[in-house]
C-alpha atoms as a PDB file:
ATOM      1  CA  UNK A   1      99.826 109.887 108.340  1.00  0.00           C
ATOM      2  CA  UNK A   2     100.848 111.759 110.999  1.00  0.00           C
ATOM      3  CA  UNK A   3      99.514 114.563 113.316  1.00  0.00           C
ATOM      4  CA  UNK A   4     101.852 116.719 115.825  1.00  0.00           C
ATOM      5  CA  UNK A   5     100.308 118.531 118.632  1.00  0.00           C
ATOM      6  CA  UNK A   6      96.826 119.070 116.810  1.00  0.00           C
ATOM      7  CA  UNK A   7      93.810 121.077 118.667  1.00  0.00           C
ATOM      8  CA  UNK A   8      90.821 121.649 117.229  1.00  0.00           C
ATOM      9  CA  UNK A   9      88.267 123.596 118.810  1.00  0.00           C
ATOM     10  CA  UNK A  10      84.594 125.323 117.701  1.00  0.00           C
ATOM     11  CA  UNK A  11      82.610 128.219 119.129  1.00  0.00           C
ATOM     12  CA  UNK A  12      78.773 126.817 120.112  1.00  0.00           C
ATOM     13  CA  UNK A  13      76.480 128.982 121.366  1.00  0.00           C
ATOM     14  CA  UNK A  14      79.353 131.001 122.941  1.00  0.00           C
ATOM     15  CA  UNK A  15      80.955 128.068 124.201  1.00  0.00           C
ATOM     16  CA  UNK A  16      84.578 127.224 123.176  1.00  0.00           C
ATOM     17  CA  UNK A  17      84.194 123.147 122.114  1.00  0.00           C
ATOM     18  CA  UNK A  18      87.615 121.124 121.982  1.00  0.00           C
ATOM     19  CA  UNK A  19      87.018 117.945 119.581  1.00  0.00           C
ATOM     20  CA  UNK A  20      91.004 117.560 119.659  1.00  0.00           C
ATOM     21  CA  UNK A  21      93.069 118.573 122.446  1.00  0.00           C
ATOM     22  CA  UNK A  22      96.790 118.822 121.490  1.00  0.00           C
ATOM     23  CA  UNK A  23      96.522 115.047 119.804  1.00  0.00           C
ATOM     24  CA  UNK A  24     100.041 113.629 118.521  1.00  0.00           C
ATOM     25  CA  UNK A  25      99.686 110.123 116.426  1.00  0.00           C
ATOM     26  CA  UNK A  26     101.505 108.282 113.823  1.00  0.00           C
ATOM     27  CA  UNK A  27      99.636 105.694 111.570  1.00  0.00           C
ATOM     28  CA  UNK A  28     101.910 103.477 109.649  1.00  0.00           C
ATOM     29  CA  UNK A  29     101.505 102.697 105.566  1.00  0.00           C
ATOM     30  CA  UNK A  30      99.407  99.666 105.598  1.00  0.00           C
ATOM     31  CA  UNK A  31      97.823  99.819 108.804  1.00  0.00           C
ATOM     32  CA  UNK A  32      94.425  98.648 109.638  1.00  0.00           C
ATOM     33  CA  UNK A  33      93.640 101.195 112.594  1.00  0.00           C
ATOM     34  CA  UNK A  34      90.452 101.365 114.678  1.00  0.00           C
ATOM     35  CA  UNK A  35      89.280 104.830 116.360  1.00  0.00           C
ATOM     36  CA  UNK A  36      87.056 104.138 119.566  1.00  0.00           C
ATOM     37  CA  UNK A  37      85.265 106.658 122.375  1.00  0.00           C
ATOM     38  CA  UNK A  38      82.056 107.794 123.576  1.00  0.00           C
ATOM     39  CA  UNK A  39      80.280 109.898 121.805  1.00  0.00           C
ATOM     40  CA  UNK A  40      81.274 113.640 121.196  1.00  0.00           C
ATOM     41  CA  UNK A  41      84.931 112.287 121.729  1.00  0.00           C
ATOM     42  CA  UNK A  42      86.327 113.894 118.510  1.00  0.00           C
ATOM     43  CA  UNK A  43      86.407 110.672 116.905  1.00  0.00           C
ATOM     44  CA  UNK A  44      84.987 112.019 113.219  1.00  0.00           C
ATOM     45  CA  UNK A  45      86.971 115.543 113.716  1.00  0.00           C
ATOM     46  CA  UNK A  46      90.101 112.912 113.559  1.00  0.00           C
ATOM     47  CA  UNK A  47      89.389 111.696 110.439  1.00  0.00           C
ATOM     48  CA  UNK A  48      88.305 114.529 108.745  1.00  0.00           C
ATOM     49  CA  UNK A  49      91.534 116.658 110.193  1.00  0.00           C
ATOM     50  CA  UNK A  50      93.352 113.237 109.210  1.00  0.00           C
ATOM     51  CA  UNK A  51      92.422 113.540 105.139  1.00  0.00           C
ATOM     52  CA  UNK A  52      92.292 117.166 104.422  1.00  0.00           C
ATOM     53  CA  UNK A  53      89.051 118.281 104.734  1.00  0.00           C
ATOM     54  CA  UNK A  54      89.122 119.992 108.313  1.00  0.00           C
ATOM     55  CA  UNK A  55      92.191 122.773 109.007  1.00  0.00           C
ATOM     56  CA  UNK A  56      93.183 122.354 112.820  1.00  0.00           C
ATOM     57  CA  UNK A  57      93.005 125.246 115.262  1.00  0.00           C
ATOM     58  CA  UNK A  58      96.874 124.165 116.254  1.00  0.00           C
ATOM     59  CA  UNK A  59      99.637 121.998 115.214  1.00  0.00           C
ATOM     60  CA  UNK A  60     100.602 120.019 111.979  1.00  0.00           C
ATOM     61  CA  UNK A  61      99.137 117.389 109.651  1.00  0.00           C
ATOM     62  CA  UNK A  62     101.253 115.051 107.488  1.00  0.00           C
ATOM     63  CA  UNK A  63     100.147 112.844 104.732  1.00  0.00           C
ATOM     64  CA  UNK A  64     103.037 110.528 102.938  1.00  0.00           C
ATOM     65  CA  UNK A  65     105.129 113.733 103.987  1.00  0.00           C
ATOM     66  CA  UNK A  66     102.992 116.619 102.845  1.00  0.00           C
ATOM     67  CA  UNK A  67     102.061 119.004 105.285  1.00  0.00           C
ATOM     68  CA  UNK A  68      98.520 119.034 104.443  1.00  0.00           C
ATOM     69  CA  UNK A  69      97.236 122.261 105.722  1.00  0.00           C
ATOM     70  CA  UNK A  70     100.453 124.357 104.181  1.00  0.00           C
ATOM     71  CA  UNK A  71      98.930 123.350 100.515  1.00  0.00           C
ATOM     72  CA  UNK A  72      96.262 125.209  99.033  1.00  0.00           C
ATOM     73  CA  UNK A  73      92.814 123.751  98.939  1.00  0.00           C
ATOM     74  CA  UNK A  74      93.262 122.972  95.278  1.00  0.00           C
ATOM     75  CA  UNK A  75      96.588 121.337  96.179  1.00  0.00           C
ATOM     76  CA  UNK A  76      94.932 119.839  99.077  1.00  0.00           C
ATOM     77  CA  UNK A  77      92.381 118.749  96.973  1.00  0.00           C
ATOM     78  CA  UNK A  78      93.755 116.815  94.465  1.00  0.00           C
ATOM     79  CA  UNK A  79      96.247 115.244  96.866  1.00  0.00           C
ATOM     80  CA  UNK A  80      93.070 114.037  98.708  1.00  0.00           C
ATOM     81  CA  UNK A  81      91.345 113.320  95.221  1.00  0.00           C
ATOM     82  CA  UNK A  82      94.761 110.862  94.100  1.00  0.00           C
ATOM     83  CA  UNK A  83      95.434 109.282  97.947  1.00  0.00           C
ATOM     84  CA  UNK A  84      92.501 109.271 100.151  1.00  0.00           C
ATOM     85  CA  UNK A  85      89.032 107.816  99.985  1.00  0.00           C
ATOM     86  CA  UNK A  86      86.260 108.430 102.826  1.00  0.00           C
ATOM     87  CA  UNK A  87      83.457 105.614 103.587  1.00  0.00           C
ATOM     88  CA  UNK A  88      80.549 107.626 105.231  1.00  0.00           C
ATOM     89  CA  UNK A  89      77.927 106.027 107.586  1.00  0.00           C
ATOM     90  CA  UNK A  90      75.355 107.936 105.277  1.00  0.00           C
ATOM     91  CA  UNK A  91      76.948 106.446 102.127  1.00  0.00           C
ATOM     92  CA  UNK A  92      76.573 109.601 100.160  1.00  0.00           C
ATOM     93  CA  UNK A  93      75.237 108.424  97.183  1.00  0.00           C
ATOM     94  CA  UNK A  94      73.761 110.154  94.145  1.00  0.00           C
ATOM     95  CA  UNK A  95      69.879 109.335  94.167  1.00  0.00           C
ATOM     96  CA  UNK A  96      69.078 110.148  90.896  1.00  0.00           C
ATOM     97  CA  UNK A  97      72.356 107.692  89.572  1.00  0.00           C
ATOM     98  CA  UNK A  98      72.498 104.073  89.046  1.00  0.00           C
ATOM     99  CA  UNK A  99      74.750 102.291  90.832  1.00  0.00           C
ATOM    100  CA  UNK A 100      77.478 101.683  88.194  1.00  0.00           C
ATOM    101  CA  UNK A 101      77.094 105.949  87.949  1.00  0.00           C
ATOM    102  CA  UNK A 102      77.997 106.124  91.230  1.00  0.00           C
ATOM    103  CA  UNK A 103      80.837 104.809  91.092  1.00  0.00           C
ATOM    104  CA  UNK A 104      82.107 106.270  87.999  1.00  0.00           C
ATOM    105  CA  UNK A 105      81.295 109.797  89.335  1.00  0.00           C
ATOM    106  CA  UNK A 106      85.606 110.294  90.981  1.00  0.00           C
ATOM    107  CA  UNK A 107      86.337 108.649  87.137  1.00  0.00           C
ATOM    108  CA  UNK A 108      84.532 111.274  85.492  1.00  0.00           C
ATOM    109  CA  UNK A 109      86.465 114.047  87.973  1.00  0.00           C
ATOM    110  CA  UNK A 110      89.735 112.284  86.551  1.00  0.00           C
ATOM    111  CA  UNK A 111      89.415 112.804  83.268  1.00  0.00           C
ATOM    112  CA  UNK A 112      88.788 108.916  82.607  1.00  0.00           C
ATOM    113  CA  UNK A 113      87.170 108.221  78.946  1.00  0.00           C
ATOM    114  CA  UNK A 114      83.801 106.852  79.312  1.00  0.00           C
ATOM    115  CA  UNK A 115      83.937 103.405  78.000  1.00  0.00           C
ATOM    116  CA  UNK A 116      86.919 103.098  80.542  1.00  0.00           C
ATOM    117  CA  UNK A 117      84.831 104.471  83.648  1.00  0.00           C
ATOM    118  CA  UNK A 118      82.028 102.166  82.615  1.00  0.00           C
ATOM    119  CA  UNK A 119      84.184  99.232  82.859  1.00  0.00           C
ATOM    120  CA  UNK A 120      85.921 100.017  85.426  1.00  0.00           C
ATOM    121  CA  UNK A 121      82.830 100.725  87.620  1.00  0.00           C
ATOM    122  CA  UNK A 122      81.604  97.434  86.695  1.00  0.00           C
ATOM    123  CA  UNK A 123      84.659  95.412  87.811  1.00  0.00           C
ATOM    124  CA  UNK A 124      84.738  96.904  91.028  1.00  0.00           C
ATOM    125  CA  UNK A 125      80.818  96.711  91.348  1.00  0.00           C
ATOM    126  CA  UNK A 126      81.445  92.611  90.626  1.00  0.00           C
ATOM    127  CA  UNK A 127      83.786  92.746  93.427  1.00  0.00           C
ATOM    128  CA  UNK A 128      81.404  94.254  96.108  1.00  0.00           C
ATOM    129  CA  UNK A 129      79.453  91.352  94.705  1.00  0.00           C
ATOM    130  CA  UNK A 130      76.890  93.523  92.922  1.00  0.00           C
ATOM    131  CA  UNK A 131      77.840  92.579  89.277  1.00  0.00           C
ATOM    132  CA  UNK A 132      73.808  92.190  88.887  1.00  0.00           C
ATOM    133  CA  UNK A 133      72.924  95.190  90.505  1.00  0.00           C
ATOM    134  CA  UNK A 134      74.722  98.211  88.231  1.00  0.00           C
ATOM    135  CA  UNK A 135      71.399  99.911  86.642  1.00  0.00           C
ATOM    136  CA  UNK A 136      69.924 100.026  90.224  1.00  0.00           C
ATOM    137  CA  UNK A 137      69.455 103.161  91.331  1.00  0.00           C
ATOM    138  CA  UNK A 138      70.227 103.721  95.528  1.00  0.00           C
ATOM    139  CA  UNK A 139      66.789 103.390  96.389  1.00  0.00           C
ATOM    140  CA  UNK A 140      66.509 100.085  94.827  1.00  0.00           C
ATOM    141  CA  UNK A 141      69.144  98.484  96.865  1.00  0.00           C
ATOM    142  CA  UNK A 142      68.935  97.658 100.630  1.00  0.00           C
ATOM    143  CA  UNK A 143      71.255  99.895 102.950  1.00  0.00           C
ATOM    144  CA  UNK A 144      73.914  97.226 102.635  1.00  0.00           C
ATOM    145  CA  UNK A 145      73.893  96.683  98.934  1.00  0.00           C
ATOM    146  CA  UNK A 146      74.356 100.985  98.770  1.00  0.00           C
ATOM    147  CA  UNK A 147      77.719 100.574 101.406  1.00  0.00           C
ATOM    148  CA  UNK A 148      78.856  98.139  98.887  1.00  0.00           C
ATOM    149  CA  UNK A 149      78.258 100.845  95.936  1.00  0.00           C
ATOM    150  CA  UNK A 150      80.283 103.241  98.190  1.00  0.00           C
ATOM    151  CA  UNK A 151      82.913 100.980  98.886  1.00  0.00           C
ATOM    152  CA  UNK A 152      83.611 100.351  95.109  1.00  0.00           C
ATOM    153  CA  UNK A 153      82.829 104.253  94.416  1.00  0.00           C
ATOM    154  CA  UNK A 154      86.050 104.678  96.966  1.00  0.00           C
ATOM    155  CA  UNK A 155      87.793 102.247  95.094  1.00  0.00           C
ATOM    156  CA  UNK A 156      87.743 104.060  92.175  1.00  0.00           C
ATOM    157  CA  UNK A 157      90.910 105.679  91.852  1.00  0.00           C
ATOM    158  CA  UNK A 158      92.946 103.155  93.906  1.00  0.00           C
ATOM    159  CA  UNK A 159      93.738 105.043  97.060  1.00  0.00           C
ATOM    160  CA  UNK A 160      96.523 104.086  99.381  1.00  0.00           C
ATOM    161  CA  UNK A 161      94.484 105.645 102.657  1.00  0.00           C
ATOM    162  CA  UNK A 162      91.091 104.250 103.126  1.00  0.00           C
ATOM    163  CA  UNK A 163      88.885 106.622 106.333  1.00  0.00           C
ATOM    164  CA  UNK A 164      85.919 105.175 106.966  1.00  0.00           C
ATOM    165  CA  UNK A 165      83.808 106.533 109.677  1.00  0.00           C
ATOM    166  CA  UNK A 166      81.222 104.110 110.832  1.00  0.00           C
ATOM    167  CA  UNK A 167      80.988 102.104 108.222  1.00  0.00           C
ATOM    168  CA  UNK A 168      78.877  99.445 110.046  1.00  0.00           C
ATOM    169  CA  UNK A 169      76.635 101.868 112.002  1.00  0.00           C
ATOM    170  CA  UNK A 170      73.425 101.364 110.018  1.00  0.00           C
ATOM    171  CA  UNK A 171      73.978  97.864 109.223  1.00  0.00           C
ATOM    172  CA  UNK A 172      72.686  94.270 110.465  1.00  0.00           C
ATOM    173  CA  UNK A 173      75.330  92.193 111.921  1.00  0.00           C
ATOM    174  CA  UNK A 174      75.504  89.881 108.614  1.00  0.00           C
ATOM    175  CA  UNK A 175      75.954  92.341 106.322  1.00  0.00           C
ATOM    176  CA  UNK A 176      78.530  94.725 108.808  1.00  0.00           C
ATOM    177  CA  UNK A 177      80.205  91.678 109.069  1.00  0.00           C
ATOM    178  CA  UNK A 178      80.890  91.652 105.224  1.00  0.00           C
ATOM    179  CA  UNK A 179      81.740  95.171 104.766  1.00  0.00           C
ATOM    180  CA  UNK A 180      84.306  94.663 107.735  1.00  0.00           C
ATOM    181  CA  UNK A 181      85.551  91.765 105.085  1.00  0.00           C
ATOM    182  CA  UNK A 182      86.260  93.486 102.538  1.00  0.00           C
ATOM    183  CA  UNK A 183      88.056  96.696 104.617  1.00  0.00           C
ATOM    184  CA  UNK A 184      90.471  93.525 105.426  1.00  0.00           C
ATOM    185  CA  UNK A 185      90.432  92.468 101.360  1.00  0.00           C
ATOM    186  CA  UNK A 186      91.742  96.328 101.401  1.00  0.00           C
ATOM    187  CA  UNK A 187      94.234  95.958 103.800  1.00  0.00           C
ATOM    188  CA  UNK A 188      95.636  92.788 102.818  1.00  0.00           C
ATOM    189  CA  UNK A 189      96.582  94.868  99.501  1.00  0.00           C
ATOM    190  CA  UNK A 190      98.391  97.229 101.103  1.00  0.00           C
ATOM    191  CA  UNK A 191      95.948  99.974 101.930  1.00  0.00           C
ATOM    192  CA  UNK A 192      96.023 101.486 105.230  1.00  0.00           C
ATOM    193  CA  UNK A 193      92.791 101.944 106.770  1.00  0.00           C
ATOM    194  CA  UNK A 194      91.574 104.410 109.871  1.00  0.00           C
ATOM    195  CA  UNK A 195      88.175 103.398 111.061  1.00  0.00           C
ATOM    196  CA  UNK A 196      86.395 105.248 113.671  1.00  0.00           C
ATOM    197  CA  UNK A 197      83.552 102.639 115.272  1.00  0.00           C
ATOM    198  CA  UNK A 198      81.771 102.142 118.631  1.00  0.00           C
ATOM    199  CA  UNK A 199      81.288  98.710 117.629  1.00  0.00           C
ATOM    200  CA  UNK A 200      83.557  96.117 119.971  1.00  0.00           C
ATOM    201  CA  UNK A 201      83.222  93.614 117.099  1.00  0.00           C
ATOM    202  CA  UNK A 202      84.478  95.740 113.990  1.00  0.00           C
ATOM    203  CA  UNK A 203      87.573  97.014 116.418  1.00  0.00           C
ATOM    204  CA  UNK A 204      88.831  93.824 117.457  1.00  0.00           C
ATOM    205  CA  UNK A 205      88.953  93.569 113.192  1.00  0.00           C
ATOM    206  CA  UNK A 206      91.492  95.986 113.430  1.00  0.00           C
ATOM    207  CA  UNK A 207      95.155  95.503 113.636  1.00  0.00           C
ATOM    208  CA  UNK A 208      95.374  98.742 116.179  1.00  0.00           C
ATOM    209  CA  UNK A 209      92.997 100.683 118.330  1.00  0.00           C
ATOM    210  CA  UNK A 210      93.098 103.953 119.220  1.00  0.00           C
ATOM    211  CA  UNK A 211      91.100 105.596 121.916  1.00  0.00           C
ATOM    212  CA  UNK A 212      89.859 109.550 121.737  1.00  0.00           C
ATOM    213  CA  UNK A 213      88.467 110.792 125.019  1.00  0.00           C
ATOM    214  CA  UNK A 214      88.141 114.475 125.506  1.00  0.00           C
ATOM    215  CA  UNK A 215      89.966 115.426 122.578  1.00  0.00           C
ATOM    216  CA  UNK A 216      93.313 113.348 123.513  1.00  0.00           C
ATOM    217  CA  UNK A 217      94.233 110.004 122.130  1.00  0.00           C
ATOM    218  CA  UNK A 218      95.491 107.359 123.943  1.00  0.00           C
ATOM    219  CA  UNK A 219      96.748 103.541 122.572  1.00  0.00           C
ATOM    220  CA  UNK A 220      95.341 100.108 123.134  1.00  0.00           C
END
């Protein structure tokens, strides 16, 4: 991935807000990289500019040599749908699904037969270690058990880019600690990972750490 002289910038309450200020970066295939800064530092923005789902105000975004923002959003869409997967700190689960369903939702999207998207959701459900836990729906499980459902639900269709934005916020230590585990189990297969966190602890799991203040990024 790679951005070139980015800016983003928002109109709020006839204020002109810069999230990214003219931010150049490369992130490597198989990188595990870590995005710190204070608050209101831009640090989401990145990530969302980063997989396709946020056109820039200026400059260029590249993803395994697509300019992102030149395709369509059908283009960019199933580029996204094929390479990326997003972790959110509100897990963005389907209430009304069990987990297994949850997972097999991007399976469905792909045109996967059922039997094979039951499976398939299953396996990756035993590897989040919730093999017992597929007709439980998300408010059966505790808020670590449903970051483990989205974790396998990003799984899915095998991404190579993993963006996971604060993917320990609403989590004990224990169980942060676990997810941060298996974002390494990702790695270690090849996936690169961005992770934006204000948590000391899950950075230092990183093998890189950016740092966003004001819009600009700057290396550790």
């Amino acid at each position: 991935m790679r951005l070139e002289s980015v800016s983003k910038t928002y109109r709020h309450n006839r204020r002109t807000v810069t999230a990214l200020d003219n931010a150049s970066v490369q992130i490597a295939a198989g990188e595990f990289v870590a995005v710190v800064g204070p608050s209101g530092s831009g640090k989401s923005t990145l990530l969302l500019v980063l997989g396709g789902m946020l056109s820039p105000t200026a400059g260029k975004v590249y993803l395994n040599g697509h300019a992102l923002y030149d395709l369509s959003p059908n283009q960019r869409a199933e580029l996204r749908r094929r390479q990326v997967g997003f972790v959110f700190q509100t897990f963005n689960l389907v209430p009304y699904l069990t987990a297994r369903e949850n997972v097999q939702v991007p399976l469905y999207l792909a045109d996967m037969k059922p039997a094979a998207q039951r499976e398939r959701a299953a396996a990756l459900l035993e590897r989040v270690g919730l093999g017992d836990r597929l007709d439980h729906k998300p408010s059966e499980l505790s808020i670590g058990q449903q970051q483990r459902v989205a974790l396998a639900r990003v799984l899915a269709n095998d991404p190579g880019i993993i963006l996971a934005d604060e993917p320990t916020g609403n989590l004990d230590p224990e169980t942060g600690q676990h997810i941060l585990d298996l974002l390494e189990d990702m790695n270690r297969e090849g996936r690169t990972i961005v992770m934006v966190t204000h948590d000391p602890r899950a950075a230092a799991r990183a093998k890189r750490t950016l740092r966003l203040q004001n819009g600009r990024i700057s290396q550790e």
